[in-house]
Protein backbone atom coordinates (compact mmCIF):
# COMPACT_ATOMS: atom_id res chain seq x y z
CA UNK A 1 8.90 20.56 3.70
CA UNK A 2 9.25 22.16 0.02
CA UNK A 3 7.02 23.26 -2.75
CA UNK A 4 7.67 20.69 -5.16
CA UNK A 5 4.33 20.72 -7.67
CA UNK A 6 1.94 17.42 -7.27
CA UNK A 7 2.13 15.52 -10.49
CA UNK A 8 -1.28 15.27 -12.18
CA UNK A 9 -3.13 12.22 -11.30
CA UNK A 10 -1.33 11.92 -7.86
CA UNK A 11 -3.62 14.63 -5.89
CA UNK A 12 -4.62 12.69 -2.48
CA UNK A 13 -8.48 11.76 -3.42
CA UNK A 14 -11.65 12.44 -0.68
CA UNK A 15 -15.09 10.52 -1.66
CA UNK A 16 -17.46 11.39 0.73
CA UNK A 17 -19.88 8.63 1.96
CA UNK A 18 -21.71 6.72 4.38
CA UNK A 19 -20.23 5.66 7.94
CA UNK A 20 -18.45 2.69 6.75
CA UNK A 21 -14.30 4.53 5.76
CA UNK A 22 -12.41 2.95 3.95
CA UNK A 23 -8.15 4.26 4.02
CA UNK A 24 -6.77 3.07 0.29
CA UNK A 25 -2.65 3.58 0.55
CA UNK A 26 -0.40 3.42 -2.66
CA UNK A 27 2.85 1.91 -2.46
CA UNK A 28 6.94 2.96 -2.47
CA UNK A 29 8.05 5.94 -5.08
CA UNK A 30 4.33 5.55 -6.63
CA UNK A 31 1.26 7.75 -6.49
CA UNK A 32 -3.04 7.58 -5.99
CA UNK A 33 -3.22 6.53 -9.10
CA UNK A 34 -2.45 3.05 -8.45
CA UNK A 35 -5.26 2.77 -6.42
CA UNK A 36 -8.09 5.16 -8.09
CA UNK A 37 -9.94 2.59 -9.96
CA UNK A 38 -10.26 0.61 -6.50
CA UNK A 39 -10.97 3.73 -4.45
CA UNK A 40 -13.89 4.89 -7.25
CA UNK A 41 -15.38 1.09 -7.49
CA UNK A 42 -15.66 1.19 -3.10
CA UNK A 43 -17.06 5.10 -3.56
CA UNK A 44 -19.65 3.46 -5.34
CA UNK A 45 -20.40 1.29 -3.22
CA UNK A 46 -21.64 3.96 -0.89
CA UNK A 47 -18.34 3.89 1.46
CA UNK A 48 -16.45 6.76 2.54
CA UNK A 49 -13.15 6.12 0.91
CA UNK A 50 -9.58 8.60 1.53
CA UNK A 51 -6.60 7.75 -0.43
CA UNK A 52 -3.73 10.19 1.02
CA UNK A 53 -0.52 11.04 -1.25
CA UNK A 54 2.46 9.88 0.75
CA UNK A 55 4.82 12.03 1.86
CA UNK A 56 8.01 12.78 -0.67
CA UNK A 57 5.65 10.80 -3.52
CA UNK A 58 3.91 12.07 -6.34
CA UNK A 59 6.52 15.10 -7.15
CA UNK A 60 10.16 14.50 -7.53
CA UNK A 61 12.45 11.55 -6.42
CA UNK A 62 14.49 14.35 -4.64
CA UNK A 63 11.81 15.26 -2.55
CA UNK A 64 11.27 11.25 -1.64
CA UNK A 65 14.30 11.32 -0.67
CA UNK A 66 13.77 14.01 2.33
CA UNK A 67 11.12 11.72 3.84
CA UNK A 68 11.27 8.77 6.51
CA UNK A 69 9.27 6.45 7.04
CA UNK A 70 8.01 7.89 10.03
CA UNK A 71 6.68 10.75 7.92
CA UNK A 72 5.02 7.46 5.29
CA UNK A 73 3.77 6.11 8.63
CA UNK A 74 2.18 10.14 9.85
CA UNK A 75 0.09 10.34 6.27
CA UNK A 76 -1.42 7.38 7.35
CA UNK A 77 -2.29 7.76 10.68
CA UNK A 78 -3.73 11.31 9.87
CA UNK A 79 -5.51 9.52 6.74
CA UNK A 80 -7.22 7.07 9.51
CA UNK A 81 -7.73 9.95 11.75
CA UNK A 82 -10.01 11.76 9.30
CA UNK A 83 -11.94 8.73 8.19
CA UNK A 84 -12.73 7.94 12.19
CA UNK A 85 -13.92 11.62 12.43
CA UNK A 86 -17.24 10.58 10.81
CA UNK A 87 -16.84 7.08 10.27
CA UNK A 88 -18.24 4.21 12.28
CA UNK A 89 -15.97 1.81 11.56
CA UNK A 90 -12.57 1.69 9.31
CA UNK A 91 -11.33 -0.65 6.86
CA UNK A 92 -7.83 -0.09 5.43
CA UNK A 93 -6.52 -1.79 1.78
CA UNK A 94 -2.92 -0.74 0.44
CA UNK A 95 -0.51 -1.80 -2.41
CA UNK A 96 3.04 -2.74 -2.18
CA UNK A 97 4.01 -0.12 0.94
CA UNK A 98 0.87 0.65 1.51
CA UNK A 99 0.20 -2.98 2.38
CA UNK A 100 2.97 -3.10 4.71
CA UNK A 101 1.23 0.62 6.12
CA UNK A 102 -1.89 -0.95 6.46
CA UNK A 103 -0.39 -4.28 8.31
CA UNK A 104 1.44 -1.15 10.70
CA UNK A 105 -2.13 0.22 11.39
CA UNK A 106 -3.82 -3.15 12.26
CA UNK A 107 -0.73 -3.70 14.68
CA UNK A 108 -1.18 -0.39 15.99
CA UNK A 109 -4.90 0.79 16.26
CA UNK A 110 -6.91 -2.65 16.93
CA UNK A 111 -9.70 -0.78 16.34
CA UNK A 112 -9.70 -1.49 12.56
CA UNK A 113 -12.14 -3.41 11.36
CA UNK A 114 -10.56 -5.39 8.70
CA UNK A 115 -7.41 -5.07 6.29
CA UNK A 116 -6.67 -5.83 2.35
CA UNK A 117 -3.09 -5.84 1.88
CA UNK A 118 -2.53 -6.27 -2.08
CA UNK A 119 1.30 -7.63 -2.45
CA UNK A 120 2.56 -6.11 0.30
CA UNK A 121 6.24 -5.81 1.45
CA UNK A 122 7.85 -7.51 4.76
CA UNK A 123 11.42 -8.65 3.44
CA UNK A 124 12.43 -8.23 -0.03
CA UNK A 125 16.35 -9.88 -0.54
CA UNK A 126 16.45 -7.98 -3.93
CA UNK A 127 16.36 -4.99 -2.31
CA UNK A 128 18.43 -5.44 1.08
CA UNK A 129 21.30 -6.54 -1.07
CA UNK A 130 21.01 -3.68 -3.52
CA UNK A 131 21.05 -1.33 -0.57
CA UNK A 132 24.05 -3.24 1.16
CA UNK A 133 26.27 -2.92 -2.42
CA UNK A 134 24.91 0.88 -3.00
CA UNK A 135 25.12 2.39 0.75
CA UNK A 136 28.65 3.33 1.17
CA UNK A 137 29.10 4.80 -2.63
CA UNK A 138 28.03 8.18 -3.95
CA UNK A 139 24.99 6.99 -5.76
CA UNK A 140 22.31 8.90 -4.76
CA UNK A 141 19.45 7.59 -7.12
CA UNK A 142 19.21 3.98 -9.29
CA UNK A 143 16.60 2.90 -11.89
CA UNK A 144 12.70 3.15 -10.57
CA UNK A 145 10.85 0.10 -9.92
CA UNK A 146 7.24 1.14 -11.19
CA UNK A 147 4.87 -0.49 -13.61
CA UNK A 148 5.53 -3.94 -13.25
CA UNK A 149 2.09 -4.48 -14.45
CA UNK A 150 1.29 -8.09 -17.35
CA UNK A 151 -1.17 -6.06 -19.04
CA UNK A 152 0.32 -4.46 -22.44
CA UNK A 153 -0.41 -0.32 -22.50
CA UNK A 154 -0.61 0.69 -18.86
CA UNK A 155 1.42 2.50 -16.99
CA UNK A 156 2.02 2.73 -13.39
CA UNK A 157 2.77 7.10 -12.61
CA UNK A 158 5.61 6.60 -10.69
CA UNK A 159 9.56 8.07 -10.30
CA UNK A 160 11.62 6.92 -12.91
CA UNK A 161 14.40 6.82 -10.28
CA UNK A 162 14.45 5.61 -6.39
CA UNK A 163 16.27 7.38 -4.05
CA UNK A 164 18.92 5.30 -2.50
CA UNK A 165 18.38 6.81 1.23
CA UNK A 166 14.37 6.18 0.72
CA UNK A 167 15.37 2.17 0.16
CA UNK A 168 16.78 1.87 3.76
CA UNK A 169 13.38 3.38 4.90
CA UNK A 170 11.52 1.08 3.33
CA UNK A 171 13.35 -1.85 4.64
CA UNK A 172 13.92 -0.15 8.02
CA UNK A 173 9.34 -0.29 8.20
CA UNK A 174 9.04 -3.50 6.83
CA UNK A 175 11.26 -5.23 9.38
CA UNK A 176 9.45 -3.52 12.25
CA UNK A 177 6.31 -4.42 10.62
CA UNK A 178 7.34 -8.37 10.01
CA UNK A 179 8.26 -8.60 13.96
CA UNK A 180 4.75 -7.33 15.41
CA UNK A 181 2.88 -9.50 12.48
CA UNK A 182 1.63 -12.12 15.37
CA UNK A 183 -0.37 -8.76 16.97
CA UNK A 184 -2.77 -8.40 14.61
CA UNK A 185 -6.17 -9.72 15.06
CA UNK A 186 -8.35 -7.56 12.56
CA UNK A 187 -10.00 -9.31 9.72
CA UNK A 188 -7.36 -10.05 6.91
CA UNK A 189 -7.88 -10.64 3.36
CA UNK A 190 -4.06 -11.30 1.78
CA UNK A 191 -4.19 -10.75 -1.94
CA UNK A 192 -1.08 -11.95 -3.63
CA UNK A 193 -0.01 -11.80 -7.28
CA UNK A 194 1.09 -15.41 -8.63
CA UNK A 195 4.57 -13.41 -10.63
CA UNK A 196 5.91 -10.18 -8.95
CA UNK A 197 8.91 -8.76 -10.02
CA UNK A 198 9.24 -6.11 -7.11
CA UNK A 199 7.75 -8.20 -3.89
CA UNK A 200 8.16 -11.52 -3.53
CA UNK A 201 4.76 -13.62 -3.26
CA UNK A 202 6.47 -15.35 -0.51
CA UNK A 203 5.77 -11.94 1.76
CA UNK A 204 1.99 -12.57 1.48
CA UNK A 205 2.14 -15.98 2.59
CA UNK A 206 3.76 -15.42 5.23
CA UNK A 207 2.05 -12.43 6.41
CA UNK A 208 -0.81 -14.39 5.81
CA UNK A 209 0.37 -17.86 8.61
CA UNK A 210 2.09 -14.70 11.10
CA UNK A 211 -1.26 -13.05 11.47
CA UNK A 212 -3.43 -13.83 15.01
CA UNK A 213 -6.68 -13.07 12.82
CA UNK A 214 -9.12 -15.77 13.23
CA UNK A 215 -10.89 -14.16 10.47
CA UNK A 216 -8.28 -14.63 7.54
CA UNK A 217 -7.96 -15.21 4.05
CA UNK A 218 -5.96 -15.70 1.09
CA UNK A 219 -6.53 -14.70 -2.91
CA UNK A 220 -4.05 -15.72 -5.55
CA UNK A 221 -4.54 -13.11 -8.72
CA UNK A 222 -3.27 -15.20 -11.37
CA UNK A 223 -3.28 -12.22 -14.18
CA UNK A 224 -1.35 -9.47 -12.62
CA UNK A 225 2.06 -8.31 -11.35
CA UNK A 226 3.22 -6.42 -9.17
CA UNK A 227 0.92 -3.68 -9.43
CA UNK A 228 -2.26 -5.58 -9.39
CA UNK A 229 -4.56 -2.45 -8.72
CA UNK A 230 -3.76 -1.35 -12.46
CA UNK A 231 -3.57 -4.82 -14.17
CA UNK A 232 -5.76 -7.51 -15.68
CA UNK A 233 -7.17 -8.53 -11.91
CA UNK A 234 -8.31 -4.87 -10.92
CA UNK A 235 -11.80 -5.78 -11.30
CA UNK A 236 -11.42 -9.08 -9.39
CA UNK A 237 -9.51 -7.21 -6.67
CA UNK A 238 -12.17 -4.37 -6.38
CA UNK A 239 -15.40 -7.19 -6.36
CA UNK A 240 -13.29 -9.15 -3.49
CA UNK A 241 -12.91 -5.92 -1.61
CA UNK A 242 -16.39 -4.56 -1.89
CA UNK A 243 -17.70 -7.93 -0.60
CA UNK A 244 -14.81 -8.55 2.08
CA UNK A 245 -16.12 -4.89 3.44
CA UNK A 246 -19.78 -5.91 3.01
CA UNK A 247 -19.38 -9.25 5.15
CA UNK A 248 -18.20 -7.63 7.92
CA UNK A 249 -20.43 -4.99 8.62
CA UNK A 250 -23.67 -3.99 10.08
């Protein structure tokens, strides 16, 4: 589509493992590494774990803005592709918009074997009304919404600036995936941060009651925001993940 350099840090990541894949998906104008420390600690773990660089992310907000989120919805589907190639089974956890991808690839491909969205997005007010007031004008880019993390000193690597056109994409996925929620029947493990400033906690609970999984449940981090993967509860969230994977294999 261009040749816009990768940022450092936000290089798509392969760890080769054993025949249980795991598909890790960052979230809306941010990069892989929000979700490095969890893809390392399920690496080590023995798994097989792919976290793919969404298209338009992880280079410049003008290149986000040439993407859809059909093209979002592609990197995903090709990162589950190459995890099945030598994988037995699949397990899929994302942040943010890569929760919502991850809820679109249990709806899709029942052949997952469990999911771990971590505050993901199905309706966001904040940002449907922004959109509404900013549509019609000639503003093409407003202030970023990364690092909305509690803990003091870290930093989310993620565009300063969101592309107006790329915030009717998101919305435009997260309604279609909020209508097929009821579909899903994979094993679900909901983790929702108590205060998030980007996605309101009421998205997990509802994903959470809208699910068909009989096999379902719900964590609470008390100690992060929005971007949990990088804040005080990225230890919690990797233990509940390696475990939630464990308990539902072999």
């Amino acid at each position: 589509m261009n040749d816009y350099p990768v940022m450092k840090e936000a290089e798509t990541f392969y760890y080769p493992g054993n025949t249980t894949g795991i598909l890790v998906i960052h979230g809306f104008t941010g990069t892989t590494q929000s979700m490095h420390y969890l893809g390392k600690q399920l690496a080590e773990e023995g798994f097989t774990v792919f976290g793919p660089r969404l298209s338009g992310h992880g280079t410049d907000p003008e290149d986000m803005e040439q993407s859809t989120y059909h093209d979002w919805i592609e990197t995903v589907e090709t990162g589950l592709e190459k995890l099945q190639a030598t994988c037995e089974e699949v397990f899929v956890a994302g942040l943010s918009m890569g929760g919502t991808l991850s809820l679109y690839l249990a709806e899709n491909h029942p052949e997952i074997k469990g999911i771990m969205p971590i505050n993901a997005a199905t309706h966001m007010p904040d940002l449907i009304k922004n959109y509404e007031t900013l549509k019609d004008t000639d503003t093409q880019f407003v202030e970023g919404i990364g690092s909305d993390i509690k803990q003091e000193g870290v930093e989310e690597l993620a565009y300063k600036l969101t592309p107006v056109k790329s915030m009717k994409e998101l919305i435009s996925l997260s309604e279609m995936v909020k209508d097929k929620l009821p579909e899903i029947t994979a094993p679900a493990m909901i983790l929702s941060s108590a205060e998030d400033h980007v996605v309101p906690p009421e998205n997990s609970r509802e994903i959470y009651e809208s699910i068909s999984s009989s096999d379902r449940e719900f964590v609470v981090l008390e100690n992060s925001y929005h971007v949990a993967t990088l804040d005080n509860d990225k230890e919690l969230i990797a233990e509940k993940c390696v475990a939630f994977v464990r308990n539902r294999i072999g």
